[in-house]
N, C-alpha and C. Protein backbone atom coordinates (compact mmCIF):
# COMPACT_ATOMS: atom_id res chain seq x y z
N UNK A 1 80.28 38.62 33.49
CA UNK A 1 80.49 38.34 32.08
C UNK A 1 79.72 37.07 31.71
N UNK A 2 79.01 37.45 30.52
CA UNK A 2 78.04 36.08 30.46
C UNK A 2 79.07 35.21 28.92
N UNK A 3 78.85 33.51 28.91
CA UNK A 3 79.16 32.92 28.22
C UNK A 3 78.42 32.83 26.61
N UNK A 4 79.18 33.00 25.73
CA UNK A 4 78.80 33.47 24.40
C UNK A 4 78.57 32.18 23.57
N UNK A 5 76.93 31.35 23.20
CA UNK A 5 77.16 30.36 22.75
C UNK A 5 76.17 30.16 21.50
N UNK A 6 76.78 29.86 20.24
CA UNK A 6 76.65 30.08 18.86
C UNK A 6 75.93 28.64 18.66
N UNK A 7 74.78 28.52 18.32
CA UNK A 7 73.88 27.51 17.65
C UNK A 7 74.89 27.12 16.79
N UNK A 8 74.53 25.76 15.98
CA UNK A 8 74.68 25.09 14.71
C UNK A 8 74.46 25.97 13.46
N UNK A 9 72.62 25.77 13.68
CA UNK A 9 72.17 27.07 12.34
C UNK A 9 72.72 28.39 12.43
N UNK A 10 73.21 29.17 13.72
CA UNK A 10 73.87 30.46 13.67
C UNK A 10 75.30 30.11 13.04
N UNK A 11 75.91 29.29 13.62
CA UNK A 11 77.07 28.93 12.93
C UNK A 11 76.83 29.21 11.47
N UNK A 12 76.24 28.21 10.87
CA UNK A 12 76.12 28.22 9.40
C UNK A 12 75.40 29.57 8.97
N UNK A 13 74.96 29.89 9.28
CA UNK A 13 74.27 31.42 8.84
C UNK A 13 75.49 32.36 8.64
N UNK A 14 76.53 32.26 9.85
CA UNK A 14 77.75 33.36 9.99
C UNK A 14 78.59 32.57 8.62
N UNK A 15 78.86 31.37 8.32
CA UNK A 15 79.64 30.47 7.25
C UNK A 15 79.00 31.36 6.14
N UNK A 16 78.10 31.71 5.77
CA UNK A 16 77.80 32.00 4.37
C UNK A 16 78.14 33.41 4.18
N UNK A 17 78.47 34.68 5.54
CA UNK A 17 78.50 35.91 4.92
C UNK A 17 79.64 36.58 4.58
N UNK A 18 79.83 37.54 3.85
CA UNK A 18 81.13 38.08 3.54
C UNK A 18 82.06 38.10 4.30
N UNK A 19 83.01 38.20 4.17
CA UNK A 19 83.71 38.68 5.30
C UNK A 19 84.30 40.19 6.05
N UNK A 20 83.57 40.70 5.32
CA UNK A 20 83.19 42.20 6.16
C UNK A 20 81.94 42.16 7.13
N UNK A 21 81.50 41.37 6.96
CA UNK A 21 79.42 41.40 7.35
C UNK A 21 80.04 40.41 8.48
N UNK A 22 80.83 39.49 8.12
CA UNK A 22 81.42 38.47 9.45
C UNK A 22 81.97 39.07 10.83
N UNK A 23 83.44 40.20 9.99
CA UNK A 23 83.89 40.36 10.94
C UNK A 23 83.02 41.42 11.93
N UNK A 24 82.56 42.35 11.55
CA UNK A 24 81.57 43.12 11.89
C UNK A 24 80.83 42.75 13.10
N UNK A 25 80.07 41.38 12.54
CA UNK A 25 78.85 40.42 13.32
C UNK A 25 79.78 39.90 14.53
N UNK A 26 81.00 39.67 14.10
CA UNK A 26 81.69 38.67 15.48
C UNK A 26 82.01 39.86 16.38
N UNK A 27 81.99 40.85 16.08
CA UNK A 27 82.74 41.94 16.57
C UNK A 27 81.30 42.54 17.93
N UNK A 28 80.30 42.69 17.45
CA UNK A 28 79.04 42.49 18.01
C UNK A 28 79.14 41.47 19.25
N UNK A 29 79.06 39.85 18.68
CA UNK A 29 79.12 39.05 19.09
C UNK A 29 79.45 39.21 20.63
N UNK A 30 81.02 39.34 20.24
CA UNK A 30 82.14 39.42 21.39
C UNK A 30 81.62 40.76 22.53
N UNK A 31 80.69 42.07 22.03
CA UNK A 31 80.48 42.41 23.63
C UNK A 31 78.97 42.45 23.94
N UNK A 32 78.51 41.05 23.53
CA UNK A 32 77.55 40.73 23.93
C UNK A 32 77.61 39.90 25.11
N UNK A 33 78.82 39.61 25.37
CA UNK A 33 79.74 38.72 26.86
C UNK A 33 79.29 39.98 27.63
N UNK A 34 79.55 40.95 27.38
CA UNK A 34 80.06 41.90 28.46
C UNK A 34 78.36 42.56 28.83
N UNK A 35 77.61 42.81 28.25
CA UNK A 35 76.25 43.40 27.93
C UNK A 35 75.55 42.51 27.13
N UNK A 36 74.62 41.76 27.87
CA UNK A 36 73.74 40.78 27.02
C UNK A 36 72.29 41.73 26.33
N UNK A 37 72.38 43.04 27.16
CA UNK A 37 71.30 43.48 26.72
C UNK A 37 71.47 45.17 26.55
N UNK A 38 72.09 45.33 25.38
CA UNK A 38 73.22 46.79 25.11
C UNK A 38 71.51 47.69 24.88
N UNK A 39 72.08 48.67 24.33
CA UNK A 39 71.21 49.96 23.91
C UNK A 39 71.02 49.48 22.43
N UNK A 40 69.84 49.35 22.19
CA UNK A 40 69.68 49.29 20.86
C UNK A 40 68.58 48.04 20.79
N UNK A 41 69.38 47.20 22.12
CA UNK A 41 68.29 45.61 21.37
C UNK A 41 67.23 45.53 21.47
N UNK A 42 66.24 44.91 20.68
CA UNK A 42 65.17 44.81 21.57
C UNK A 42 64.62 43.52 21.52
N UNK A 43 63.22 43.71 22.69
CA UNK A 43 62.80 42.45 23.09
C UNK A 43 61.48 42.09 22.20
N UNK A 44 61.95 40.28 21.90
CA UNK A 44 60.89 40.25 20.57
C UNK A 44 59.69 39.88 21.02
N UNK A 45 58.73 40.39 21.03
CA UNK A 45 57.42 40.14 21.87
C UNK A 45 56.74 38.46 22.15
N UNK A 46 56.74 38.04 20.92
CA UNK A 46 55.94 37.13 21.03
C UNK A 46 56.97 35.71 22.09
N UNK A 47 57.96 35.93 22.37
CA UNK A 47 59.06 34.94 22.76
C UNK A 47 59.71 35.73 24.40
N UNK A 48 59.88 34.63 25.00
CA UNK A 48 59.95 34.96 26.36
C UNK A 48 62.04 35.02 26.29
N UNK A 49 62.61 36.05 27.24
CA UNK A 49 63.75 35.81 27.44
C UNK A 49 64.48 36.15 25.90
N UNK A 50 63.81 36.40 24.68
CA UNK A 50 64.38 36.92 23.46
C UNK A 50 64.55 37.99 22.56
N UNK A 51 66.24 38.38 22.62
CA UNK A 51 66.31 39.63 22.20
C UNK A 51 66.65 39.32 20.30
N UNK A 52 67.21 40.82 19.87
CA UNK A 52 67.80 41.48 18.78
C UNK A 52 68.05 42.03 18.75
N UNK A 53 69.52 42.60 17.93
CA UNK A 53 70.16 43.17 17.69
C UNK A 53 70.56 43.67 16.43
N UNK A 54 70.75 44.98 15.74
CA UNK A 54 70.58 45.08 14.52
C UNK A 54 72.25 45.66 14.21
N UNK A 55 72.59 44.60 13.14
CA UNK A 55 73.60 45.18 12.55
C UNK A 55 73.95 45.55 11.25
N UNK A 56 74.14 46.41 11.16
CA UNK A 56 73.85 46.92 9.78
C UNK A 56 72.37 46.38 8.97
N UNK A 57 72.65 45.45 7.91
CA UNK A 57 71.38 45.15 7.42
C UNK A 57 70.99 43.51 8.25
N UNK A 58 71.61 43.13 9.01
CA UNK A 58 71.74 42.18 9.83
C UNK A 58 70.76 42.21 11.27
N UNK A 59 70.30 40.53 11.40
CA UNK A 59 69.79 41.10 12.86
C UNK A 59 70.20 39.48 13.34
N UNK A 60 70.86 39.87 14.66
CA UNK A 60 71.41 38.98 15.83
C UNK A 60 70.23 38.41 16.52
N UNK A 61 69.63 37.14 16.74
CA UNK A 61 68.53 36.41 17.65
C UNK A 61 69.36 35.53 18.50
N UNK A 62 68.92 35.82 19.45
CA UNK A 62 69.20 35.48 20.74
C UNK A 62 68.57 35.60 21.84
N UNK A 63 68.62 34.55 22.87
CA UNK A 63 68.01 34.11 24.58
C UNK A 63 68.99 34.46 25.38
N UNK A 64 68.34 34.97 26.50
CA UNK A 64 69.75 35.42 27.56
C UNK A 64 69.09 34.38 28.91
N UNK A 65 69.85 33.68 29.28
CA UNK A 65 69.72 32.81 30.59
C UNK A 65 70.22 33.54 31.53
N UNK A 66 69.90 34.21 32.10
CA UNK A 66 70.66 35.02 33.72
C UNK A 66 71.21 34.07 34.69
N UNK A 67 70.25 33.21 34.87
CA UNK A 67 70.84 31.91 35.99
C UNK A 67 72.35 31.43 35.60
N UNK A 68 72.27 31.02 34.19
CA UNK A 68 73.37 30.25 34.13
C UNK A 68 74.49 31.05 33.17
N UNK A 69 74.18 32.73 33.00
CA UNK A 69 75.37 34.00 32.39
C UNK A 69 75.75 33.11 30.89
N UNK A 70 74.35 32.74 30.32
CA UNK A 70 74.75 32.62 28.86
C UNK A 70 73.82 33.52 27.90
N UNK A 71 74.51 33.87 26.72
CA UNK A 71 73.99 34.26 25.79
C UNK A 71 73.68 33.53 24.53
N UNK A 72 72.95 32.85 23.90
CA UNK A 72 72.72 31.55 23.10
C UNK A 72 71.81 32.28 21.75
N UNK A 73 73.33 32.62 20.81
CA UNK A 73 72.90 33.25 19.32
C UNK A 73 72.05 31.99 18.77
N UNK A 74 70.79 31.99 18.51
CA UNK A 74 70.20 30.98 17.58
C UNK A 74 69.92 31.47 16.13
N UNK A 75 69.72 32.81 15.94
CA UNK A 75 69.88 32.85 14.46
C UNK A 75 70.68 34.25 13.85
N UNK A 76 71.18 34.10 13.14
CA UNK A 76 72.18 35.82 12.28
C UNK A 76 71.59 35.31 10.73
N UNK A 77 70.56 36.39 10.42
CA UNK A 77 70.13 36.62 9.45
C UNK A 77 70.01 38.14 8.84
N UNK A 78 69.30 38.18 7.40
CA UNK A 78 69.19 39.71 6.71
C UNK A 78 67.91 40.29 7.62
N UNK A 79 67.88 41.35 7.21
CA UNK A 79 66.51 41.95 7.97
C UNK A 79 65.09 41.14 7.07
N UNK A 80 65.18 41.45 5.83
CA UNK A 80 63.89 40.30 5.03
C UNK A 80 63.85 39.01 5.69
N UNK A 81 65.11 38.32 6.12
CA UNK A 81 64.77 36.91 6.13
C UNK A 81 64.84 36.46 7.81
N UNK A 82 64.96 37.68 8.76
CA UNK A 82 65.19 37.45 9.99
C UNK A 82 63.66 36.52 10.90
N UNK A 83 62.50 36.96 10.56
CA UNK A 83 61.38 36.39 11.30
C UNK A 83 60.95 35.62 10.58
């Protein structure tokens, strides 16, 4: 089980969305502990060790550290404003 750890700016990104789009996203979040790298994500080319995840109109950015079983959300944005 890897450790689930939420940036500052991800923080505040999750602070601004509805709270359907929240619970949704945390809901994600939480079995990204269990599967850092589910069916669906993918790997963003230009960045080493960095996935995405698409939720609904949402996309999850994130680094997976294997050594040290963390998952480190750095950004939850719309699909327009994700790259």
């Amino acid at each position: 089980m890897y450790n689930t750890i939420i940036t500052k700016p991800a923080r505040k990104n999750l602070s601004r969305l509805s709270n359907a789009e929240y619970l949704r996203i945390r809901a994600k979040l939480k079995l990204l502990a269990d599967d850092p790298r589910p069916r669906g994500c993918k790997k963003i080319e230009s960045q080493k060790d960095r996935f995405r995840i698409r939720t609904g109109d949402f996309r999850v950015l994130y680094s997976i550290n294997d050594e040290k079983k963390e998952v480190i959300i750095y950004r939850i944005a719309h699909r327009k404003e994700s790259y």
